[in-house]
PDB file of N, CA and C in Angstrom:
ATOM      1  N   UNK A   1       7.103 152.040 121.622  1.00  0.00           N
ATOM      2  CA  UNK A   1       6.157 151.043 121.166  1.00  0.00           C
ATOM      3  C   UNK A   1       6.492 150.654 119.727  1.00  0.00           C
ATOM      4  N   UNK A   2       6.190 149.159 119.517  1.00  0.00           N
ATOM      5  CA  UNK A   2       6.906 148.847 118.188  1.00  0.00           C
ATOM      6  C   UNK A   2       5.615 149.554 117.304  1.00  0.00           C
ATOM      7  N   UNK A   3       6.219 149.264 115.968  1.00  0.00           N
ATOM      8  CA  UNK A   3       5.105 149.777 115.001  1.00  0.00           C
ATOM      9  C   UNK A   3       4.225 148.467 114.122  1.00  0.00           C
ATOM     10  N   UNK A   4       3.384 148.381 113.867  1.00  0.00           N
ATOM     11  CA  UNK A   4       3.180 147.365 113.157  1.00  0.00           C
ATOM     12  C   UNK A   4       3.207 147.621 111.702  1.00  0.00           C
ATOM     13  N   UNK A   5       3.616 146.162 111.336  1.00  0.00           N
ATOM     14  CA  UNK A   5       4.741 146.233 109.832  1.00  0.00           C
ATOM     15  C   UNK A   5       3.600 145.696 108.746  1.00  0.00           C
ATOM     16  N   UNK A   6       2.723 145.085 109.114  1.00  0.00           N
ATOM     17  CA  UNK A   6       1.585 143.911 108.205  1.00  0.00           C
ATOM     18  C   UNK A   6       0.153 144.227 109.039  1.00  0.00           C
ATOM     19  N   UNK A   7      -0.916 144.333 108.209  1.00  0.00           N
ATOM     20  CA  UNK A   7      -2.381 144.739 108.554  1.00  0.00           C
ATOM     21  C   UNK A   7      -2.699 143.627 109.769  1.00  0.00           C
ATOM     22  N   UNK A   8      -2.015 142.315 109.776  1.00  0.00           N
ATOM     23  CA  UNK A   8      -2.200 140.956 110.498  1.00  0.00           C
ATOM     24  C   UNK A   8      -1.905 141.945 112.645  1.00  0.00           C
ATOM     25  N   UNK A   9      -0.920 142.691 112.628  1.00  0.00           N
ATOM     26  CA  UNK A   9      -0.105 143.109 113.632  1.00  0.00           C
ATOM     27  C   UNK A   9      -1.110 144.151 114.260  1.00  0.00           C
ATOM     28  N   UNK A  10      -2.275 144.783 113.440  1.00  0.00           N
ATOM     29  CA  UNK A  10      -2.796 145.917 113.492  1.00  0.00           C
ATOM     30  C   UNK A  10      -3.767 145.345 114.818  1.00  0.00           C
ATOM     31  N   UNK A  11      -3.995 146.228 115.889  1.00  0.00           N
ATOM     32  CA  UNK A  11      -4.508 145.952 117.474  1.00  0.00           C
ATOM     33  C   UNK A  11      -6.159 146.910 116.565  1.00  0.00           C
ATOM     34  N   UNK A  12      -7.427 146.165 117.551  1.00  0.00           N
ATOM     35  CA  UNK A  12      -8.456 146.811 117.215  1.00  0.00           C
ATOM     36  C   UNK A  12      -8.717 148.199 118.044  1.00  0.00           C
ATOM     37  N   UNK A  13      -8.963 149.561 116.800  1.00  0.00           N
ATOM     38  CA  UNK A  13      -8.698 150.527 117.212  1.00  0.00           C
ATOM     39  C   UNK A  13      -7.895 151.490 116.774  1.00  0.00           C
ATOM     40  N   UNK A  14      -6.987 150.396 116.259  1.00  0.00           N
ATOM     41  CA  UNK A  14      -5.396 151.204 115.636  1.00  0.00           C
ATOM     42  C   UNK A  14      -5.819 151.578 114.253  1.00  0.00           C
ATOM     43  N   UNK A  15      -5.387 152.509 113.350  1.00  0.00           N
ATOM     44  CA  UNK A  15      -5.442 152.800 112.059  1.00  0.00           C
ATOM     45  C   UNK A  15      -3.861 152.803 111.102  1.00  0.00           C
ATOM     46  N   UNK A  16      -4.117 152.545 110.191  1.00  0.00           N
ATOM     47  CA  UNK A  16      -2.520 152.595 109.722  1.00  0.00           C
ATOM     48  C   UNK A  16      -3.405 152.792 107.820  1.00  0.00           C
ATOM     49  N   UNK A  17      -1.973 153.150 106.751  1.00  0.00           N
ATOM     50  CA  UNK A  17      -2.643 153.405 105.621  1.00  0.00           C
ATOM     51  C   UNK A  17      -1.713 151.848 104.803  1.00  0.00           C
ATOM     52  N   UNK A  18      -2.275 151.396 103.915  1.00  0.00           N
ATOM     53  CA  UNK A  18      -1.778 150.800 102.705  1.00  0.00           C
ATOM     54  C   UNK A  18      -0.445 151.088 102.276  1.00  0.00           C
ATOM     55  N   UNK A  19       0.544 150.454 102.313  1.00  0.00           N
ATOM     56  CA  UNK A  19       1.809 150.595 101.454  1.00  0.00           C
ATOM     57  C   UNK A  19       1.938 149.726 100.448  1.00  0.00           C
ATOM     58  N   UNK A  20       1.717 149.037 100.639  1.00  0.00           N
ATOM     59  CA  UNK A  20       2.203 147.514  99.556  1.00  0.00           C
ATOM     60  C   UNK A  20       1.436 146.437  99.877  1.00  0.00           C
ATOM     61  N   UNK A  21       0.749 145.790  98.516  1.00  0.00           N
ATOM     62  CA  UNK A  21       0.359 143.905  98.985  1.00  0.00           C
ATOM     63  C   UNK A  21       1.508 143.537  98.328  1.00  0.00           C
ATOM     64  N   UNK A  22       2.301 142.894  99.230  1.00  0.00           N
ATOM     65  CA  UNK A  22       3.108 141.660  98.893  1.00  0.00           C
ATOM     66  C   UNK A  22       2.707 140.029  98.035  1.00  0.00           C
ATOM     67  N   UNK A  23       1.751 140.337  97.612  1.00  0.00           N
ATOM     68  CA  UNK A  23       1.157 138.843  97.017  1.00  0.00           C
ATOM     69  C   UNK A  23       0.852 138.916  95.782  1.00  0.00           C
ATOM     70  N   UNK A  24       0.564 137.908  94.979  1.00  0.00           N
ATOM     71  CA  UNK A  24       0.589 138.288  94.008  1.00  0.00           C
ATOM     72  C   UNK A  24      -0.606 137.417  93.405  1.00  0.00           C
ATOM     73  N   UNK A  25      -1.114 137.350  92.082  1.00  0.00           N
ATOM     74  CA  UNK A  25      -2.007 136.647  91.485  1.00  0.00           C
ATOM     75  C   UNK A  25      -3.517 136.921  91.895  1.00  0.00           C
ATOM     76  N   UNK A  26      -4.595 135.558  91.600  1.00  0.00           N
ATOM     77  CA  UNK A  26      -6.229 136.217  92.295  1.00  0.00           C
ATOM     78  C   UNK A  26      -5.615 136.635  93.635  1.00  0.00           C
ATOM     79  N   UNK A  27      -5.013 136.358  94.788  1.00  0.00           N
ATOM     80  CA  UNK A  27      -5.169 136.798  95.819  1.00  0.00           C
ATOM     81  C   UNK A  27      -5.203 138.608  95.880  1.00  0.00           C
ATOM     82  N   UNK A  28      -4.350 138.775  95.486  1.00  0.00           N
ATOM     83  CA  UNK A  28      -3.408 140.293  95.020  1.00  0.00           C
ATOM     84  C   UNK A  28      -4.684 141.091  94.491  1.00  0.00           C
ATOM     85  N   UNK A  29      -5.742 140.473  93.272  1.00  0.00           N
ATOM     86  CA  UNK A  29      -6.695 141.099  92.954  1.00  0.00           C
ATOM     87  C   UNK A  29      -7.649 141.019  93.770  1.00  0.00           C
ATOM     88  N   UNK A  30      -8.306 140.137  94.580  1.00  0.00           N
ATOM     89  CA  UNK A  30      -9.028 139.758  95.596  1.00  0.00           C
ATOM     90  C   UNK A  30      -9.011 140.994  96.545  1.00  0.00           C
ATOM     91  N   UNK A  31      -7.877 141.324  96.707  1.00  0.00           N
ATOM     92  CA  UNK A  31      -7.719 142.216  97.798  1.00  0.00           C
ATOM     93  C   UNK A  31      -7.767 143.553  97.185  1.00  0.00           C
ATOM     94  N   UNK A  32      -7.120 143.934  96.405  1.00  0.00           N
ATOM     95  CA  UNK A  32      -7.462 145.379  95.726  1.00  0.00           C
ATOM     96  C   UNK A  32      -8.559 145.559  95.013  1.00  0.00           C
ATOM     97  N   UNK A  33      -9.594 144.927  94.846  1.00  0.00           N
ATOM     98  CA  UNK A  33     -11.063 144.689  94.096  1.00  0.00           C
ATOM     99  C   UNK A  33     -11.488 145.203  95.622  1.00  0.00           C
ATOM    100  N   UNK A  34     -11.251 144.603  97.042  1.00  0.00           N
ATOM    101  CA  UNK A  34     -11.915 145.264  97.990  1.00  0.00           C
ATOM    102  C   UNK A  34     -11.523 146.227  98.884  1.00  0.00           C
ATOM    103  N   UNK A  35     -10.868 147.652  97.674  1.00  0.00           N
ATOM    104  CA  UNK A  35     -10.520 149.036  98.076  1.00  0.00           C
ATOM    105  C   UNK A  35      -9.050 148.808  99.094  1.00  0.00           C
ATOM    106  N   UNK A  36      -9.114 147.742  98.856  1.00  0.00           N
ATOM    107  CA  UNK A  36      -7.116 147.556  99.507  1.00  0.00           C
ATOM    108  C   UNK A  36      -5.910 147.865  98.288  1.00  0.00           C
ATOM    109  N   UNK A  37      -6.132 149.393  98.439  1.00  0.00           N
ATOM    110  CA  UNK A  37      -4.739 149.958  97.285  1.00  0.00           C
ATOM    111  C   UNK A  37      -3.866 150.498  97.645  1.00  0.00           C
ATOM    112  N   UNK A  38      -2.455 151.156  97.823  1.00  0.00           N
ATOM    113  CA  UNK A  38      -1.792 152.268  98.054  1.00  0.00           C
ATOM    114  C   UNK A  38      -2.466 153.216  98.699  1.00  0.00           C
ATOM    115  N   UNK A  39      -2.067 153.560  99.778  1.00  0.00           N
ATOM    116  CA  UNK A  39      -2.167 154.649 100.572  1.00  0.00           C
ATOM    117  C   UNK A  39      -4.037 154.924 100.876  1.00  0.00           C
ATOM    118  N   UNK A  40      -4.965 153.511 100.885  1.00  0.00           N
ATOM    119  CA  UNK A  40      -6.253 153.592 101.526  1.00  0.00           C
ATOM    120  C   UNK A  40      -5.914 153.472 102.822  1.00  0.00           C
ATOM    121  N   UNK A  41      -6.649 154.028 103.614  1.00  0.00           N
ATOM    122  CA  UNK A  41      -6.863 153.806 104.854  1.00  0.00           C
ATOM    123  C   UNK A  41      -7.133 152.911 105.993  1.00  0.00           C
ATOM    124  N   UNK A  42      -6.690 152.435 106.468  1.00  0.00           N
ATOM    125  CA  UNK A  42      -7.869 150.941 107.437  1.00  0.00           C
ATOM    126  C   UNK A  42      -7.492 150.862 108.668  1.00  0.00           C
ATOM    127  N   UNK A  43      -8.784 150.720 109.261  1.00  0.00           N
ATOM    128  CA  UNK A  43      -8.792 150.835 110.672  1.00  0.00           C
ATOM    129  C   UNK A  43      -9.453 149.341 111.039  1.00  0.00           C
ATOM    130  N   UNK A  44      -8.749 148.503 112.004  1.00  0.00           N
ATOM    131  CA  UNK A  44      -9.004 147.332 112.575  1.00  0.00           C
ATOM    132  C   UNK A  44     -10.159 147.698 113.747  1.00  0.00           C
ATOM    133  N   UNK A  45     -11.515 147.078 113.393  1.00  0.00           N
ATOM    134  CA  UNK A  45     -12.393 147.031 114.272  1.00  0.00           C
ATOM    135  C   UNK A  45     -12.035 146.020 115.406  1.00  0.00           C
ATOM    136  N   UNK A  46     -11.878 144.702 115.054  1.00  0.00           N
ATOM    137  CA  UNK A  46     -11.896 143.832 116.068  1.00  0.00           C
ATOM    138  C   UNK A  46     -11.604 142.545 115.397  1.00  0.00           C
ATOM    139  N   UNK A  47     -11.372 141.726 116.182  1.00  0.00           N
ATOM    140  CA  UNK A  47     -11.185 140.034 115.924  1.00  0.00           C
ATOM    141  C   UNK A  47     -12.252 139.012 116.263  1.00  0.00           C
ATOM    142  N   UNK A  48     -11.957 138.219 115.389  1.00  0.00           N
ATOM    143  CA  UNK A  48     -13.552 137.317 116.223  1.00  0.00           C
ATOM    144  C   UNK A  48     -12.932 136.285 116.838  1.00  0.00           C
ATOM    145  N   UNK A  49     -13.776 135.580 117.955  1.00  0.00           N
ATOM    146  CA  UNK A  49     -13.568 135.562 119.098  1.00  0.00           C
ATOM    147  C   UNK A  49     -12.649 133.927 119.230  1.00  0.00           C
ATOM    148  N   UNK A  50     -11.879 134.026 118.085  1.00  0.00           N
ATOM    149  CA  UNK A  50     -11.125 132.464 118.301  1.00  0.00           C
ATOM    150  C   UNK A  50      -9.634 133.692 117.427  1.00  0.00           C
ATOM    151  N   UNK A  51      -9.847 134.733 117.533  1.00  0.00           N
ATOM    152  CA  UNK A  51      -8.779 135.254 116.889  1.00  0.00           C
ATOM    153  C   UNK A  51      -8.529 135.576 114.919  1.00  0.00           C
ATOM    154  N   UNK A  52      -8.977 134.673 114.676  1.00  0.00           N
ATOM    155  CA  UNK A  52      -8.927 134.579 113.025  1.00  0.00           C
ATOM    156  C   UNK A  52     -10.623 134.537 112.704  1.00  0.00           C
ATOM    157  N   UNK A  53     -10.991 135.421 111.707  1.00  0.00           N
ATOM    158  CA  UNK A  53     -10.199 136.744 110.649  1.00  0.00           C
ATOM    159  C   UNK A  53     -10.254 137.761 112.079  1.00  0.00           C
ATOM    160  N   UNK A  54     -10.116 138.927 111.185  1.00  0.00           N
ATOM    161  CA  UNK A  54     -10.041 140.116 111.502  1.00  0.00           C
ATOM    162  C   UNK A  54     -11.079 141.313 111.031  1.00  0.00           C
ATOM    163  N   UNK A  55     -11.884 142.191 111.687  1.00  0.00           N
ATOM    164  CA  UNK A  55     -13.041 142.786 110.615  1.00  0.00           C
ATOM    165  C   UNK A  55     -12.079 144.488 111.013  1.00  0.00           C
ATOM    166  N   UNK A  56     -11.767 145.031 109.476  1.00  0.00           N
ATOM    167  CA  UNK A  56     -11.116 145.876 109.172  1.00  0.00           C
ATOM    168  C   UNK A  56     -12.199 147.217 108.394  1.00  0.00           C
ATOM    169  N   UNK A  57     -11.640 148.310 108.813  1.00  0.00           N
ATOM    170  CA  UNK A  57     -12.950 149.441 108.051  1.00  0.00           C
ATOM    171  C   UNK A  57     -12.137 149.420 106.945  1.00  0.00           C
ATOM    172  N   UNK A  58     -12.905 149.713 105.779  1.00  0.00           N
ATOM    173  CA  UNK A  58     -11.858 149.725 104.760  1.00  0.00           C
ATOM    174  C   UNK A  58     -13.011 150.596 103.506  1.00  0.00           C
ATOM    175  N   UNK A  59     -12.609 151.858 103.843  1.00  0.00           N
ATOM    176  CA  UNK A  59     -13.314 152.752 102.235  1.00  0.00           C
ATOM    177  C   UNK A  59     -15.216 152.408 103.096  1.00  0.00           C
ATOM    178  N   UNK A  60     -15.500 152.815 103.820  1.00  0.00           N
ATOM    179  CA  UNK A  60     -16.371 152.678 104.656  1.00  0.00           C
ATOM    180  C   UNK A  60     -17.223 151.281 104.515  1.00  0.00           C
ATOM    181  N   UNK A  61     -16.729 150.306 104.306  1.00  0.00           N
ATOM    182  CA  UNK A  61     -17.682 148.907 104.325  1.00  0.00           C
ATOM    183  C   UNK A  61     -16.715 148.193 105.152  1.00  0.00           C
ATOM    184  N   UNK A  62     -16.990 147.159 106.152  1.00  0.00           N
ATOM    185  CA  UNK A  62     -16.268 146.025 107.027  1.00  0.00           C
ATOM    186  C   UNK A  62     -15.796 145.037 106.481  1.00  0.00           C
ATOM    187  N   UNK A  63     -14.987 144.707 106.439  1.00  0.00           N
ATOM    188  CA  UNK A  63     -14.297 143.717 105.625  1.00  0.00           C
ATOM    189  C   UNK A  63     -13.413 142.565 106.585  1.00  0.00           C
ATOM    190  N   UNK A  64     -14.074 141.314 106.618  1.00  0.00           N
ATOM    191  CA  UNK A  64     -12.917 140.342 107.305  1.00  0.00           C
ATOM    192  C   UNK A  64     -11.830 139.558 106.478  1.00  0.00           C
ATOM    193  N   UNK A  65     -10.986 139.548 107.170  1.00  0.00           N
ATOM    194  CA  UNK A  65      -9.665 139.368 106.256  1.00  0.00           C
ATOM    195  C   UNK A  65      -8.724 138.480 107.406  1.00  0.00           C
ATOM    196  N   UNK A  66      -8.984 137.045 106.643  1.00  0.00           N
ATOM    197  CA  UNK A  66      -7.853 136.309 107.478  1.00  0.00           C
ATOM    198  C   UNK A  66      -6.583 136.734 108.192  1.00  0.00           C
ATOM    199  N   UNK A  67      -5.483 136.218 108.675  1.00  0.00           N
ATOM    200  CA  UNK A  67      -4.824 136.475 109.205  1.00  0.00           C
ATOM    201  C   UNK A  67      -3.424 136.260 108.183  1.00  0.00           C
ATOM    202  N   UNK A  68      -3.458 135.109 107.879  1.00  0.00           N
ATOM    203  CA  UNK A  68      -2.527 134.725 106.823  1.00  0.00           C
ATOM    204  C   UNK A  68      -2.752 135.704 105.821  1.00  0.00           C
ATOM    205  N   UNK A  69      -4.096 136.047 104.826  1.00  0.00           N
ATOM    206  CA  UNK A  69      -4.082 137.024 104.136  1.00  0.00           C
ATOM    207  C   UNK A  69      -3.194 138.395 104.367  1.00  0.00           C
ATOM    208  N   UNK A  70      -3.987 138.619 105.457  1.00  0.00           N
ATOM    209  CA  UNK A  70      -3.214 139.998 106.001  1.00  0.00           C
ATOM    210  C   UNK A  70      -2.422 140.433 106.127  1.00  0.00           C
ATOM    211  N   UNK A  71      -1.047 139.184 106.583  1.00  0.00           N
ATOM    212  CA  UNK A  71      -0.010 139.293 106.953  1.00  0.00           C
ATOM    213  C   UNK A  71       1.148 139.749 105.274  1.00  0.00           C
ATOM    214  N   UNK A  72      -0.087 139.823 104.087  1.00  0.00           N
ATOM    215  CA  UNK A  72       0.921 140.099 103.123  1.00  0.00           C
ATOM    216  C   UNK A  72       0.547 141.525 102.470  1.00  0.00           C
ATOM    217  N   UNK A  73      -0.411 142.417 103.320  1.00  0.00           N
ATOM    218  CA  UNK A  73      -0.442 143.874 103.285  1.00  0.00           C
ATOM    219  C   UNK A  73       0.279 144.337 104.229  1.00  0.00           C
ATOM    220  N   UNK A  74       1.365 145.248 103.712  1.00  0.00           N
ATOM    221  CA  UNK A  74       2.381 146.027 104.257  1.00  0.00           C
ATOM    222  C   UNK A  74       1.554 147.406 104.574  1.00  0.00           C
ATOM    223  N   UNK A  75       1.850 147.635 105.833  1.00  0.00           N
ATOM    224  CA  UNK A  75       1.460 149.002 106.257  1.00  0.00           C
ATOM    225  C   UNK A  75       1.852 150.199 106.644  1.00  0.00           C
ATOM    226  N   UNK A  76       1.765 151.390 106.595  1.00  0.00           N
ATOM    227  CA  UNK A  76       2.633 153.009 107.518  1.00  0.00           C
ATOM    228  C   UNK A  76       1.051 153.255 107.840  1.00  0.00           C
ATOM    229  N   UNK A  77       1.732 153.921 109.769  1.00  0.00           N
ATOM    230  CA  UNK A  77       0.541 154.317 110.060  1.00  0.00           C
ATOM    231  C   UNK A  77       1.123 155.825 110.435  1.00  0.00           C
ATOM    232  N   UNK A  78       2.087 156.178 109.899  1.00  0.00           N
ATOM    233  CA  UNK A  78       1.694 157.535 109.613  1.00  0.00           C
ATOM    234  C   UNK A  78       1.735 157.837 107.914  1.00  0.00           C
TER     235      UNK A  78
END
C-alpha cells in the first residue's frame, strides 16, 4: 500500500505525524498558529460531502483544512 506523502492524501481514519509545511509566508503561520508543527500528530476525521476541506484532529480541536492547503504539509506516518 502506497504511503501518503501530503496531509491532502490522508484517507479518514488514517493518522500520520507532521514533517514539514512546505509554504511559506501568512499561510505557513496560519497553519502553525493552528498546532500544525513538526512532529504533531493528525488524524483525518472525514471530508465534507463535495470532497473539499477536510476536518483533521489536530492537538485535540477539529480543524478543516482545504485541500490545496494541505497538499503543502508533508507527512510520516510512522
Amino acid at each position: 500500500m502506497e504511503q501518503p506523502h501530503n496531509l491532502s492524501q490522508l484517507k479518514p481514519g488514517q493518522r500520520a505525524f507532521v514533517a514539514h509545511i512546505s509554504t511559506a509566508g501568512t499561510m505557513r503561520r496560519r497553519l502553525m498558529d493552528l498546532g500544525l508543527t513538526p512532529h504533531t500528530e493528525v488524524m483525518c476525521l472525514g471530508r465534507s460531502p463535495l470532497g473539499d476541506p477536510s476536518a483533521y484532529l489536530i492537538r485535540d480541536a477539529v480543524i478543516a483544512i482545504r485541500a490545496k492547503d494541505s497538499q503543502n504539509i508533508i507527512i510520516a506516518t510512522e
